[in-house]
PDB file of N, CA and C in Angstrom:
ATOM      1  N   UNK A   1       1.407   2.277  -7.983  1.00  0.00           N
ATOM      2  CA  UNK A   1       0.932   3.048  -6.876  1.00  0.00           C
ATOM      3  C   UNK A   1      -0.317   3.818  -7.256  1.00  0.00           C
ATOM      4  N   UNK A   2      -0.116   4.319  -8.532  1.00  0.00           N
ATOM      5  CA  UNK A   2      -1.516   4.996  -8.698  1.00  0.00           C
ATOM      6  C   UNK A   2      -2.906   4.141  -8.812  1.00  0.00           C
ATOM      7  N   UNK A   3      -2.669   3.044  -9.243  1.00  0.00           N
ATOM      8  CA  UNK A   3      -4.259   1.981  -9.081  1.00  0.00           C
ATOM      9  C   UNK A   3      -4.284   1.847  -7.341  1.00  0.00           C
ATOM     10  N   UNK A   4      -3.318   1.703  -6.931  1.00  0.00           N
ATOM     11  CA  UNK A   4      -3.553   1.531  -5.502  1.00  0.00           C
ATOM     12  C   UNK A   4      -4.218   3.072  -4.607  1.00  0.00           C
ATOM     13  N   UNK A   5      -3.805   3.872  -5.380  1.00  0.00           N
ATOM     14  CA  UNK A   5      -4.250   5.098  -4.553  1.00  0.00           C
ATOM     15  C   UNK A   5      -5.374   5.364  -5.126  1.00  0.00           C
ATOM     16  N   UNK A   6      -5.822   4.935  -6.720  1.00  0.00           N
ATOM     17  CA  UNK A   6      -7.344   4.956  -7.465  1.00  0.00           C
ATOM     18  C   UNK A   6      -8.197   3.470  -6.479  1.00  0.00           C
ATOM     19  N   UNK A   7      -7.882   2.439  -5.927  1.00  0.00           N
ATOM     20  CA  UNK A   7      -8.830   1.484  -5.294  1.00  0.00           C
ATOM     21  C   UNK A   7      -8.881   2.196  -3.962  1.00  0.00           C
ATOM     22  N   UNK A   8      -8.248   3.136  -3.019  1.00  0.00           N
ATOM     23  CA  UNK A   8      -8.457   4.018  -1.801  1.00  0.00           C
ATOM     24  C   UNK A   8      -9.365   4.862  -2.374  1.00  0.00           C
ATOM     25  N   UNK A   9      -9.614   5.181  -3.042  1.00  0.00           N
ATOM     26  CA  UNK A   9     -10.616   6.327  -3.226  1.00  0.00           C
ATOM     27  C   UNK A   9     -11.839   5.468  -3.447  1.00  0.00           C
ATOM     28  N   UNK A  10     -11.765   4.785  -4.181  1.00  0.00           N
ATOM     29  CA  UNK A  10     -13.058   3.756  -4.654  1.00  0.00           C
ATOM     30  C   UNK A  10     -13.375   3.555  -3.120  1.00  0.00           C
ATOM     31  N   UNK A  11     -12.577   2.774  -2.367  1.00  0.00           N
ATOM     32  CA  UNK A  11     -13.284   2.226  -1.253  1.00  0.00           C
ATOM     33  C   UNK A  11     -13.661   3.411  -0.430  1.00  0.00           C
ATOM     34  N   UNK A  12     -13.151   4.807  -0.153  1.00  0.00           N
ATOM     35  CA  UNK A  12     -13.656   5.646   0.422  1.00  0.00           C
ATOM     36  C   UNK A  12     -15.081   6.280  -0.096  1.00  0.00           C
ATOM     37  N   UNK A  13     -15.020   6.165  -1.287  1.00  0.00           N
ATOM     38  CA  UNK A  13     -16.412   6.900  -1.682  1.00  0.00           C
ATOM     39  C   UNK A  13     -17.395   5.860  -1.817  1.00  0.00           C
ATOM     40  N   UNK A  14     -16.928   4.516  -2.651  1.00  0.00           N
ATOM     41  CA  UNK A  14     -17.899   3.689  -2.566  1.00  0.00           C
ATOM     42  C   UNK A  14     -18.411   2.322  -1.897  1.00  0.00           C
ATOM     43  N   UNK A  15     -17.142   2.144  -1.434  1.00  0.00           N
ATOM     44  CA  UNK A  15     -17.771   0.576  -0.172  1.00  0.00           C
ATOM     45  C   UNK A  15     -17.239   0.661   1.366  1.00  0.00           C
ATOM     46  N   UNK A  16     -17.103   2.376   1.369  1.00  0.00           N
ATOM     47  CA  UNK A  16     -16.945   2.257   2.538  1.00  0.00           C
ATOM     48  C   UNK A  16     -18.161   2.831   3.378  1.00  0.00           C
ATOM     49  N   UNK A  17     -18.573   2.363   5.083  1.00  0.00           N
ATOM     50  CA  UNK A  17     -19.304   2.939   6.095  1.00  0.00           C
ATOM     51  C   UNK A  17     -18.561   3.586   7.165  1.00  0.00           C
ATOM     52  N   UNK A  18     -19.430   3.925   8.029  1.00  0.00           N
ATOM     53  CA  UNK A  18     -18.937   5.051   9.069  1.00  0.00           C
ATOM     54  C   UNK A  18     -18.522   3.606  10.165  1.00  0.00           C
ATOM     55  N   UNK A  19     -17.466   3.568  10.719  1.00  0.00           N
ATOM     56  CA  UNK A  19     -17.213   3.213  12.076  1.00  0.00           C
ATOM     57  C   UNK A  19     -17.017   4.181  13.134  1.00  0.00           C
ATOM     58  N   UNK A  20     -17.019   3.487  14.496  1.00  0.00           N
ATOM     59  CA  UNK A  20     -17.055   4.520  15.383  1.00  0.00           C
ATOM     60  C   UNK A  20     -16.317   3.397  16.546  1.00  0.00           C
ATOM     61  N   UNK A  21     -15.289   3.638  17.102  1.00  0.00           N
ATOM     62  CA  UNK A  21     -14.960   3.694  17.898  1.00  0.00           C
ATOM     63  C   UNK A  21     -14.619   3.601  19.667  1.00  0.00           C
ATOM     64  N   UNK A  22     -15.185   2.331  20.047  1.00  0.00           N
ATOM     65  CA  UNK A  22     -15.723   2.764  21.489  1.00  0.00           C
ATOM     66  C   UNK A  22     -16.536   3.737  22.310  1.00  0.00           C
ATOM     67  N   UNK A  23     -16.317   3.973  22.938  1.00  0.00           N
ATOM     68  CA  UNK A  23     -16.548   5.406  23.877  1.00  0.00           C
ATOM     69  C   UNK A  23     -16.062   6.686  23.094  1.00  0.00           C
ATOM     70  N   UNK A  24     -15.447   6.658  22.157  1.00  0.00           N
ATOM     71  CA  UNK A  24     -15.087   7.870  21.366  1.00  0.00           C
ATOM     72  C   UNK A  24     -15.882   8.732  20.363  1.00  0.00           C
ATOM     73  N   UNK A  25     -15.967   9.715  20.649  1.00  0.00           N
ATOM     74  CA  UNK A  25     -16.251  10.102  19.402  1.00  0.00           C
ATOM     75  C   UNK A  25     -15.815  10.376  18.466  1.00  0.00           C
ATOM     76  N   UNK A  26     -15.463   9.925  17.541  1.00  0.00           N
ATOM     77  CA  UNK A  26     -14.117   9.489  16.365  1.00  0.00           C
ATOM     78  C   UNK A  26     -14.706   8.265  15.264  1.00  0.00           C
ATOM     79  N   UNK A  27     -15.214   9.308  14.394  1.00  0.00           N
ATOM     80  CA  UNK A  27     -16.094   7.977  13.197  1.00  0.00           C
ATOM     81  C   UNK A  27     -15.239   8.030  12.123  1.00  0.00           C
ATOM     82  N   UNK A  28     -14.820   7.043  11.177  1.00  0.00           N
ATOM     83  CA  UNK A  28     -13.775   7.170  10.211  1.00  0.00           C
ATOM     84  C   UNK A  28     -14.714   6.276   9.003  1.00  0.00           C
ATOM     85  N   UNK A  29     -14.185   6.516   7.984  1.00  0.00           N
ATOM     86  CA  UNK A  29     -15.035   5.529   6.935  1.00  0.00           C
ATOM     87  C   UNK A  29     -14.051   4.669   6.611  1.00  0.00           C
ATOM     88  N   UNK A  30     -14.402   3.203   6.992  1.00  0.00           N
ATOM     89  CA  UNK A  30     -13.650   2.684   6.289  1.00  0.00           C
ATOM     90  C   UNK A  30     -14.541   1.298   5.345  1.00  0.00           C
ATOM     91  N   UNK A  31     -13.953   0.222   5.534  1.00  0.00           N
ATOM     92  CA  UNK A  31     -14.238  -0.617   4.308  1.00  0.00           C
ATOM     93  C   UNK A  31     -15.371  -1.441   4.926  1.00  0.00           C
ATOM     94  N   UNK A  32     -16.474  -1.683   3.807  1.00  0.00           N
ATOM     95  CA  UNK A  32     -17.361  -2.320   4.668  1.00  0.00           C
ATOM     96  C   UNK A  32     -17.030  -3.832   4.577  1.00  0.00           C
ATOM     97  N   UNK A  33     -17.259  -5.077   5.233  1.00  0.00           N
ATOM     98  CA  UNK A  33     -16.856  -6.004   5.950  1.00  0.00           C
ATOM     99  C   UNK A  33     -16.568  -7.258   4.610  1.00  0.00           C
ATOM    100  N   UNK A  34     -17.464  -7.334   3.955  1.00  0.00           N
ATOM    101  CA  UNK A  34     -16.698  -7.757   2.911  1.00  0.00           C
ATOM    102  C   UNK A  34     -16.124  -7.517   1.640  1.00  0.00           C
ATOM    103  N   UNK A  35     -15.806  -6.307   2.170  1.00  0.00           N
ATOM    104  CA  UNK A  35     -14.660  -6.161   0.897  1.00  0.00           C
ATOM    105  C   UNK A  35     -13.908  -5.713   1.037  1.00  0.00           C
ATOM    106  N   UNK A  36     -12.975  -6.573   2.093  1.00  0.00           N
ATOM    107  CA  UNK A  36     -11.931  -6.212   2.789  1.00  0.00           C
ATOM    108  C   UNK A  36     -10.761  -6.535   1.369  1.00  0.00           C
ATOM    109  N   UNK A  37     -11.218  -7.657   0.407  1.00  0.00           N
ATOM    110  CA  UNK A  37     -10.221  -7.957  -0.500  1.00  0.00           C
ATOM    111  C   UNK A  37      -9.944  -6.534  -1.481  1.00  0.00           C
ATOM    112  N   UNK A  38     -10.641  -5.933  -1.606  1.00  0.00           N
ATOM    113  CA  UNK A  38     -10.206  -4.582  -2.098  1.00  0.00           C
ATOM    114  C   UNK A  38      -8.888  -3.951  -1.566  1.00  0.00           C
ATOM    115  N   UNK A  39      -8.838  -3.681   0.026  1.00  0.00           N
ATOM    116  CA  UNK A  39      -7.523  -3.408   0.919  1.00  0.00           C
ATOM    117  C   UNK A  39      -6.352  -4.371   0.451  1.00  0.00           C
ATOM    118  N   UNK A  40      -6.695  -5.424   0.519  1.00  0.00           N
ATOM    119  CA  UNK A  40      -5.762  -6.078   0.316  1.00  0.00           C
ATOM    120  C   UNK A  40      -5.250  -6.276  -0.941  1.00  0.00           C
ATOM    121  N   UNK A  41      -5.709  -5.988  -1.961  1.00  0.00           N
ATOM    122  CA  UNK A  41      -4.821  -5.724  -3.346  1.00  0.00           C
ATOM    123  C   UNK A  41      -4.279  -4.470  -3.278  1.00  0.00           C
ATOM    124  N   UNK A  42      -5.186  -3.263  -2.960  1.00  0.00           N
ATOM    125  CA  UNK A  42      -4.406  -2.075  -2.743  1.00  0.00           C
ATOM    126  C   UNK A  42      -2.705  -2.625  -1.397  1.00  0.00           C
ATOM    127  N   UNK A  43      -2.822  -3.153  -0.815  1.00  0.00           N
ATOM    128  CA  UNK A  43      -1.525  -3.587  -0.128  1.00  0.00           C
ATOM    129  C   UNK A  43      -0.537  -3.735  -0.905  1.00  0.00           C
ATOM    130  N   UNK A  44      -1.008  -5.312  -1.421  1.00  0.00           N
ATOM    131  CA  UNK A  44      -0.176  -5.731  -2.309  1.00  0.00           C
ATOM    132  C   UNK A  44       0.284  -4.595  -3.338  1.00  0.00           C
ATOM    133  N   UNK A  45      -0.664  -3.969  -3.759  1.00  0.00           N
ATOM    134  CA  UNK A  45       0.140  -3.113  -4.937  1.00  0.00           C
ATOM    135  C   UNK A  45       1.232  -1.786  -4.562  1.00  0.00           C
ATOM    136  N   UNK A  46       0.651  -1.551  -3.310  1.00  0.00           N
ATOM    137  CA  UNK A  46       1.347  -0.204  -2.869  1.00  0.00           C
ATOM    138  C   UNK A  46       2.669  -0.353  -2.436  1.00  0.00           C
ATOM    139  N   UNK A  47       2.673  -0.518  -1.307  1.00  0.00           N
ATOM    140  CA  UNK A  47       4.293  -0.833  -0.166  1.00  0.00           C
ATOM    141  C   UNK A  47       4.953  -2.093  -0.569  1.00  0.00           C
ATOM    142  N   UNK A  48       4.238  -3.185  -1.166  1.00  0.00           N
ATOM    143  CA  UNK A  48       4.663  -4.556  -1.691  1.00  0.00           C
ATOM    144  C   UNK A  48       6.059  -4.298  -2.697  1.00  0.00           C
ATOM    145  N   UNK A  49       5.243  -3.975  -3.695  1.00  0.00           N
ATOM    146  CA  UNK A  49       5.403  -3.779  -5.152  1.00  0.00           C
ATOM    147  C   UNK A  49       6.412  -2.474  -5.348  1.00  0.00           C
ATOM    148  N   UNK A  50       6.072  -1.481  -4.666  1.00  0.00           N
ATOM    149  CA  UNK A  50       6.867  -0.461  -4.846  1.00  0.00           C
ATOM    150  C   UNK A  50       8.476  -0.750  -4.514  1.00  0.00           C
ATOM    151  N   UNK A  51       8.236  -1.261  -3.112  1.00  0.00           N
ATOM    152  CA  UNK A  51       9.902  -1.688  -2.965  1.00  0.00           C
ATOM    153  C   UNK A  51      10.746  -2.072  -3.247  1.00  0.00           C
ATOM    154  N   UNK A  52       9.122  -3.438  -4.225  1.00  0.00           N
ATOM    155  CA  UNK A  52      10.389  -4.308  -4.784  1.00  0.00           C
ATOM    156  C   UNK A  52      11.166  -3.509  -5.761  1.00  0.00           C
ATOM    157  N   UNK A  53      10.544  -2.557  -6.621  1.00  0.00           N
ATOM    158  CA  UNK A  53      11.044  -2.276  -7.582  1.00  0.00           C
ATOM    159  C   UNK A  53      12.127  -0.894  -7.148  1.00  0.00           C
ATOM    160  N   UNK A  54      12.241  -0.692  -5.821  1.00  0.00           N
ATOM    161  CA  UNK A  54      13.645   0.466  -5.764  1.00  0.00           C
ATOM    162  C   UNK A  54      14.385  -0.770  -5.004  1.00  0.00           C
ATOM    163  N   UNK A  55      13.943  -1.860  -4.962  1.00  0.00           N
ATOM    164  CA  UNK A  55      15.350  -2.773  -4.486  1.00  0.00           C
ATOM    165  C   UNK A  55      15.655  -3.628  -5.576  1.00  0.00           C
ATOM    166  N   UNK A  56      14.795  -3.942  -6.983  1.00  0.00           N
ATOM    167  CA  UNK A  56      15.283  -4.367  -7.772  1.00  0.00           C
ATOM    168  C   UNK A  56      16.118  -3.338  -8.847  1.00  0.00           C
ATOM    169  N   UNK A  57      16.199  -2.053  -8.897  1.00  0.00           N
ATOM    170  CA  UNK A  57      16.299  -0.733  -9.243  1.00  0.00           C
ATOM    171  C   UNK A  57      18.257  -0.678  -8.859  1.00  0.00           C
ATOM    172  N   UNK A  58      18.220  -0.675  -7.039  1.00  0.00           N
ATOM    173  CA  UNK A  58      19.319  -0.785  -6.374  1.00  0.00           C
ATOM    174  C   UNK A  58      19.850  -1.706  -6.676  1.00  0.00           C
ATOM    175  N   UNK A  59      19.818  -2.793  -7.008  1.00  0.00           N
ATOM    176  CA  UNK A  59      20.814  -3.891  -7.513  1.00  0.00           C
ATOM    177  C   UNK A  59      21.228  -4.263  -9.039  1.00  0.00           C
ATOM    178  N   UNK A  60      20.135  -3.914  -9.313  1.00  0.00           N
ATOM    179  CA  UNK A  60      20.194  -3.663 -10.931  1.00  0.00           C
ATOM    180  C   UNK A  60      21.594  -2.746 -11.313  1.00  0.00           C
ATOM    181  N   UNK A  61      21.797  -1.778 -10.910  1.00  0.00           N
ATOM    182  CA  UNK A  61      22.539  -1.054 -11.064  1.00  0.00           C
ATOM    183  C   UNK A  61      23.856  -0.938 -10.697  1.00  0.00           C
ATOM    184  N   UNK A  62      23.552  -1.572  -9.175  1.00  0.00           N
ATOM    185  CA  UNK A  62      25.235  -2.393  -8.644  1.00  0.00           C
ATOM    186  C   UNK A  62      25.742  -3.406  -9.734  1.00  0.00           C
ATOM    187  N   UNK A  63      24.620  -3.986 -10.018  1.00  0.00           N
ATOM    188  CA  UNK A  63      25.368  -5.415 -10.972  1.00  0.00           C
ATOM    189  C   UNK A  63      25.952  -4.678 -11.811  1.00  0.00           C
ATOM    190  N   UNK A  64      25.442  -3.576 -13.189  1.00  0.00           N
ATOM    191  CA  UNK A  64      25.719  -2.813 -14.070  1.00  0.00           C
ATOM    192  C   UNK A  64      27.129  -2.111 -13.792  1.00  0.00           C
ATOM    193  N   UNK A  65      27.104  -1.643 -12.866  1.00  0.00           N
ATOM    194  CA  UNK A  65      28.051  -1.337 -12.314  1.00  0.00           C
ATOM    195  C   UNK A  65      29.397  -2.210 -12.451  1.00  0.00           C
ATOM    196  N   UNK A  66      29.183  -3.226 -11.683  1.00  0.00           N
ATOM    197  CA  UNK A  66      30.336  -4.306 -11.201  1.00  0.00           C
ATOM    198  C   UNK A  66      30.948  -5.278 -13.229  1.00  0.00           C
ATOM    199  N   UNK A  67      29.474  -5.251 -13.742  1.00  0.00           N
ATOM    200  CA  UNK A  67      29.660  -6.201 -14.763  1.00  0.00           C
ATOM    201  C   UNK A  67      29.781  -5.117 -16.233  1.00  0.00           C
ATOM    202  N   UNK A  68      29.676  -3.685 -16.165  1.00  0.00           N
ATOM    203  CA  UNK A  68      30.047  -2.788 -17.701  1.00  0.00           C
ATOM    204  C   UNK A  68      30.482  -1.683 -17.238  1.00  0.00           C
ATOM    205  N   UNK A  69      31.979  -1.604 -17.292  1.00  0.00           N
ATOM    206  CA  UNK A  69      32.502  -0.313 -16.944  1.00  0.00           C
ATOM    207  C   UNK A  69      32.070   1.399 -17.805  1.00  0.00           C
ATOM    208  N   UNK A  70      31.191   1.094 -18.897  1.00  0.00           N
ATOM    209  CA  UNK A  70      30.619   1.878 -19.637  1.00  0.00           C
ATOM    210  C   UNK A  70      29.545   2.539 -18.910  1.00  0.00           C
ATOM    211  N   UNK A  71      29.031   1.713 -18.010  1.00  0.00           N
ATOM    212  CA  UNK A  71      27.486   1.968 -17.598  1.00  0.00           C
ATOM    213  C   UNK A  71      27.570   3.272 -16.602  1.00  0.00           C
ATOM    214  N   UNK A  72      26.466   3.886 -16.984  1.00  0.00           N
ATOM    215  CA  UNK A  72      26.028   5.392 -16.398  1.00  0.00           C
ATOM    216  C   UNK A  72      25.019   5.241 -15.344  1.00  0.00           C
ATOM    217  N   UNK A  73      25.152   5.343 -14.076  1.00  0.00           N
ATOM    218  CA  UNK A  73      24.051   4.931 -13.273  1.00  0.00           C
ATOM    219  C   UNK A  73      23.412   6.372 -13.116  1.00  0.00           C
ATOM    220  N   UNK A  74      22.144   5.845 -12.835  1.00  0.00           N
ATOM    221  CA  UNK A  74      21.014   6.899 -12.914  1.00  0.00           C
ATOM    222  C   UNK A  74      19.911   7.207 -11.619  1.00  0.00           C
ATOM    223  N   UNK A  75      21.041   7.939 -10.588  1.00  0.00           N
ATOM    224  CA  UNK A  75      20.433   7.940  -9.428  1.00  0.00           C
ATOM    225  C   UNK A  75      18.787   8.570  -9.245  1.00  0.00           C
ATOM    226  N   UNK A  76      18.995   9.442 -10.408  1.00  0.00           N
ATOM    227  CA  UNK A  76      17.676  10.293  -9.787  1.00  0.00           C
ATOM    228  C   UNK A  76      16.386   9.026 -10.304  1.00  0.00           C
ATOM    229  N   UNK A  77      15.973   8.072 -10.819  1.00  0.00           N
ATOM    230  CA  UNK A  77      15.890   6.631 -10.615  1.00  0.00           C
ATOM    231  C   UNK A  77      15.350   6.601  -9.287  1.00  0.00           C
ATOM    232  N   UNK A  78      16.298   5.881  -8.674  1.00  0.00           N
ATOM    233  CA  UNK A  78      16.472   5.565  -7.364  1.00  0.00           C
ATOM    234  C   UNK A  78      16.231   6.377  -6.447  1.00  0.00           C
ATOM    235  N   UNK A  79      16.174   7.526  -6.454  1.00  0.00           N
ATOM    236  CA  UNK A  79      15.930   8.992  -5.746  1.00  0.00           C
ATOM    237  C   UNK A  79      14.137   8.816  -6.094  1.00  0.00           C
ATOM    238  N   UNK A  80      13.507   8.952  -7.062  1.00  0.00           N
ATOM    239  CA  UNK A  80      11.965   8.932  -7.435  1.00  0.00           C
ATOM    240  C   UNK A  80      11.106   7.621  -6.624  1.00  0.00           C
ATOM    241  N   UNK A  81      12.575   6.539  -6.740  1.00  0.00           N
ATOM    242  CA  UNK A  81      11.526   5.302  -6.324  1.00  0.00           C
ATOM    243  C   UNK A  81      11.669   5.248  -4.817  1.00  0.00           C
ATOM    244  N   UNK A  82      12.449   5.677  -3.915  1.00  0.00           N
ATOM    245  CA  UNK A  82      12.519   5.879  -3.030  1.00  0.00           C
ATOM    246  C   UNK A  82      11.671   7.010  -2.073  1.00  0.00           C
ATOM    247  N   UNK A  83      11.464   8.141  -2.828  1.00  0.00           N
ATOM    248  CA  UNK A  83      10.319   8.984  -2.725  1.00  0.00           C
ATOM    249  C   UNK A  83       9.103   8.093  -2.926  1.00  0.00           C
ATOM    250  N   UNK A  84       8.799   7.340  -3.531  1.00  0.00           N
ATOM    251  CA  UNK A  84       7.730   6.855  -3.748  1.00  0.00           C
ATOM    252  C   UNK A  84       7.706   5.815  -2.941  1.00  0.00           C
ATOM    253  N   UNK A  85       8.531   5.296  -2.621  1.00  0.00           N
ATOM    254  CA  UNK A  85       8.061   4.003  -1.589  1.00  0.00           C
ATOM    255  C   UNK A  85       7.472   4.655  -0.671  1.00  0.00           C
ATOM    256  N   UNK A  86       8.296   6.138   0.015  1.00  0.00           N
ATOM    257  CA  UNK A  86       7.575   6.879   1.284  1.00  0.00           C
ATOM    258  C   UNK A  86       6.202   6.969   1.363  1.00  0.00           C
ATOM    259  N   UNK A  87       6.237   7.311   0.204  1.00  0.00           N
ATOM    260  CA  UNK A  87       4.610   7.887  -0.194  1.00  0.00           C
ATOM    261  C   UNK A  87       3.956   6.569   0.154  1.00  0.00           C
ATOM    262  N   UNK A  88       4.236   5.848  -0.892  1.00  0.00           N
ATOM    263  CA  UNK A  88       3.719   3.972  -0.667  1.00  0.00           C
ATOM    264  C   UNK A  88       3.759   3.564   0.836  1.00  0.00           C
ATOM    265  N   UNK A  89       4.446   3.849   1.802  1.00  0.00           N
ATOM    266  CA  UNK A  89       4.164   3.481   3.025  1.00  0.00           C
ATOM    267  C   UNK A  89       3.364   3.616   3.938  1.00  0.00           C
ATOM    268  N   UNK A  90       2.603   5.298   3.459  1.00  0.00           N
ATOM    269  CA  UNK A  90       1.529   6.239   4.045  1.00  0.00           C
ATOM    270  C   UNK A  90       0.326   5.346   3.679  1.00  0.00           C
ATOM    271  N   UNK A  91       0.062   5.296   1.790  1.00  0.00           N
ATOM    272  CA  UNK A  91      -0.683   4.463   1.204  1.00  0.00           C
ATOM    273  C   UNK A  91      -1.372   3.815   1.699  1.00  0.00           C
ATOM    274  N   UNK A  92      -0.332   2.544   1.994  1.00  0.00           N
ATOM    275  CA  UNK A  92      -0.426   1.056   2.888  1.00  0.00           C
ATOM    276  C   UNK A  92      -0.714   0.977   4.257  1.00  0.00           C
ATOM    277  N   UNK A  93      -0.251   1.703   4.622  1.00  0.00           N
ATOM    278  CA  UNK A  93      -1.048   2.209   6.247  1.00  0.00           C
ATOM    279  C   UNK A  93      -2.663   2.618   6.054  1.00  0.00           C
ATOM    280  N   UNK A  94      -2.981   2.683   5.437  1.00  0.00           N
ATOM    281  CA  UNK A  94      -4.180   3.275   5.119  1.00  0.00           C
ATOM    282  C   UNK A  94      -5.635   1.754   5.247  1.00  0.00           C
ATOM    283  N   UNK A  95      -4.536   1.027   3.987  1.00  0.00           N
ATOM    284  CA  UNK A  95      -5.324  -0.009   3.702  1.00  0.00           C
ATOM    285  C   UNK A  95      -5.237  -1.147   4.610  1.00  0.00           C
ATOM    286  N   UNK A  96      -4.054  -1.227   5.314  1.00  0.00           N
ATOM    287  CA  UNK A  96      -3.719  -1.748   6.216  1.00  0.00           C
ATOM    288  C   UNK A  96      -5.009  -1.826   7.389  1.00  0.00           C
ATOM    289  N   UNK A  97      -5.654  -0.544   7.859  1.00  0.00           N
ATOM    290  CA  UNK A  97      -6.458  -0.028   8.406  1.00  0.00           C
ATOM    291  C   UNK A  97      -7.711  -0.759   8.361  1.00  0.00           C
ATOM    292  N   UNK A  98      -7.727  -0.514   6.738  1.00  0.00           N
ATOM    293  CA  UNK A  98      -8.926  -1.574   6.124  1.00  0.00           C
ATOM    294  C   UNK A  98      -9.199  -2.781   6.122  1.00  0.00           C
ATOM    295  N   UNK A  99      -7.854  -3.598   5.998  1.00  0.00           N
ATOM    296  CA  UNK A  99      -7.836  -5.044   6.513  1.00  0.00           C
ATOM    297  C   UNK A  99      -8.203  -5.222   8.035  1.00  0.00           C
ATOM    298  N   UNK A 100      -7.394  -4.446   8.941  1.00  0.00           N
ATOM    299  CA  UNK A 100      -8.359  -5.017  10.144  1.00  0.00           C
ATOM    300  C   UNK A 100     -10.067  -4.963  10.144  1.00  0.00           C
ATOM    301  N   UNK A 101     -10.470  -4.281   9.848  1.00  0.00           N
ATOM    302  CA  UNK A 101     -11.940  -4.829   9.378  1.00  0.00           C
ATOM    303  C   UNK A 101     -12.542  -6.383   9.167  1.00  0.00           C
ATOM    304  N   UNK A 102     -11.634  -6.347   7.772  1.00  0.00           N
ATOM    305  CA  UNK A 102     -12.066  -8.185   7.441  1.00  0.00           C
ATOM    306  C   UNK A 102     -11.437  -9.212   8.566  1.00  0.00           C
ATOM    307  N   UNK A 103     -10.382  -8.513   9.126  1.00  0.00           N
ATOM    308  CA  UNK A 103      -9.564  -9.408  10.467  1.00  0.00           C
ATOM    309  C   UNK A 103     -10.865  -9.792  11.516  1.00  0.00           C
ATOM    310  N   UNK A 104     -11.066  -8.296  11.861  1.00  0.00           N
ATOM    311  CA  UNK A 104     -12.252  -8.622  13.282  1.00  0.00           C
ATOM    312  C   UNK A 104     -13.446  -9.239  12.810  1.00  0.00           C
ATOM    313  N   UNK A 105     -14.146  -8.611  11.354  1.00  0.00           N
ATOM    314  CA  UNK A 105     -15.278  -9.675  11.318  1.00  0.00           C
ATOM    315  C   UNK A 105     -15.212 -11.003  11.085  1.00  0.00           C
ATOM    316  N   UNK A 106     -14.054 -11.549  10.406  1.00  0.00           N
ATOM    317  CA  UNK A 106     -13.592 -13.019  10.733  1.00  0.00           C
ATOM    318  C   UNK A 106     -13.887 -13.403  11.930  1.00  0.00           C
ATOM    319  N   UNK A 107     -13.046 -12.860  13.227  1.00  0.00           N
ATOM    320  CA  UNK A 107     -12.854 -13.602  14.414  1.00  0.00           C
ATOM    321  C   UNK A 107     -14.115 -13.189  15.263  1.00  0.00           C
ATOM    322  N   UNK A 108     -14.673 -12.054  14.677  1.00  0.00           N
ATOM    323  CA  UNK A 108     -16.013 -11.910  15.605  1.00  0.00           C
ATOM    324  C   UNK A 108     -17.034 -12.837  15.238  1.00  0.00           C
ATOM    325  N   UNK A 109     -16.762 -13.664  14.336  1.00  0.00           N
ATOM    326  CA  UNK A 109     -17.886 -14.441  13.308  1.00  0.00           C
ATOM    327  C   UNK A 109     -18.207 -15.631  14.841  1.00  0.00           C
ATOM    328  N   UNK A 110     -19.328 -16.197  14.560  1.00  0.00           N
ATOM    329  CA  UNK A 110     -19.807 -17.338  15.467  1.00  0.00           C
ATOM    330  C   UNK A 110     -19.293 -18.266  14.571  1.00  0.00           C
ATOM    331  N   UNK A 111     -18.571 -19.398  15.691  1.00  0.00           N
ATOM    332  CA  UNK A 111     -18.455 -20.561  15.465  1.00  0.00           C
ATOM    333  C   UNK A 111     -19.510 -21.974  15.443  1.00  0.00           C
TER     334      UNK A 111
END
């Protein structure tokens, strides 16, 4: 999550421009048009990746559970990665944002 929240800053300070909005006045910076692949690794790394690992985290531990009656499960674990997916969801919304960019200049492209 933290390279993903270090490539949001990159693209905010450095490859991003001002958009604007329709009739609004409402300018946001986001990613300029081709380098939308920046967003999209920040994706992948943020909300992707994070989950997997509090759902590989959550089962990991059921198995441990089911297969070593010794085993000590370690919620606060699962408590951190779950906090963090939240966080990771905000993240990804973000970049998410950024991909529509490379979406519309795709389809706005002339055929």
């Amino acid at each position: 999550m933290v390279v993903s929240v270090g490539l949001a800053v990159y693209i905010f300070f450095g490859q991003s421009a001002p958009a604007v909005f329709g009739d609004f006045d409402v300018e946001f910076q986001l990613v300029k048009p081709g380098m939308w692949w920046l967003s999209f690794i920040g994706y992948l790394l943020t909300p992707v990746v994070v989950i997997a690992c509090y759902g590989w985290d959550a089962i990991g531990q059921r198995n441990a559970l089911r297969l070593n009656r010794n085993f000590v499960p370690k919620p606060a674990w699962t408590r951190v990665l779950l906090w963090t997916a939240g966080v990771s969801i905000v993240a990804g919304a973000w970049h998410v944002l950024n991909l529509s960019v490379g979406i519309i200049d795709a389809l706005a492209a002339p055929r």
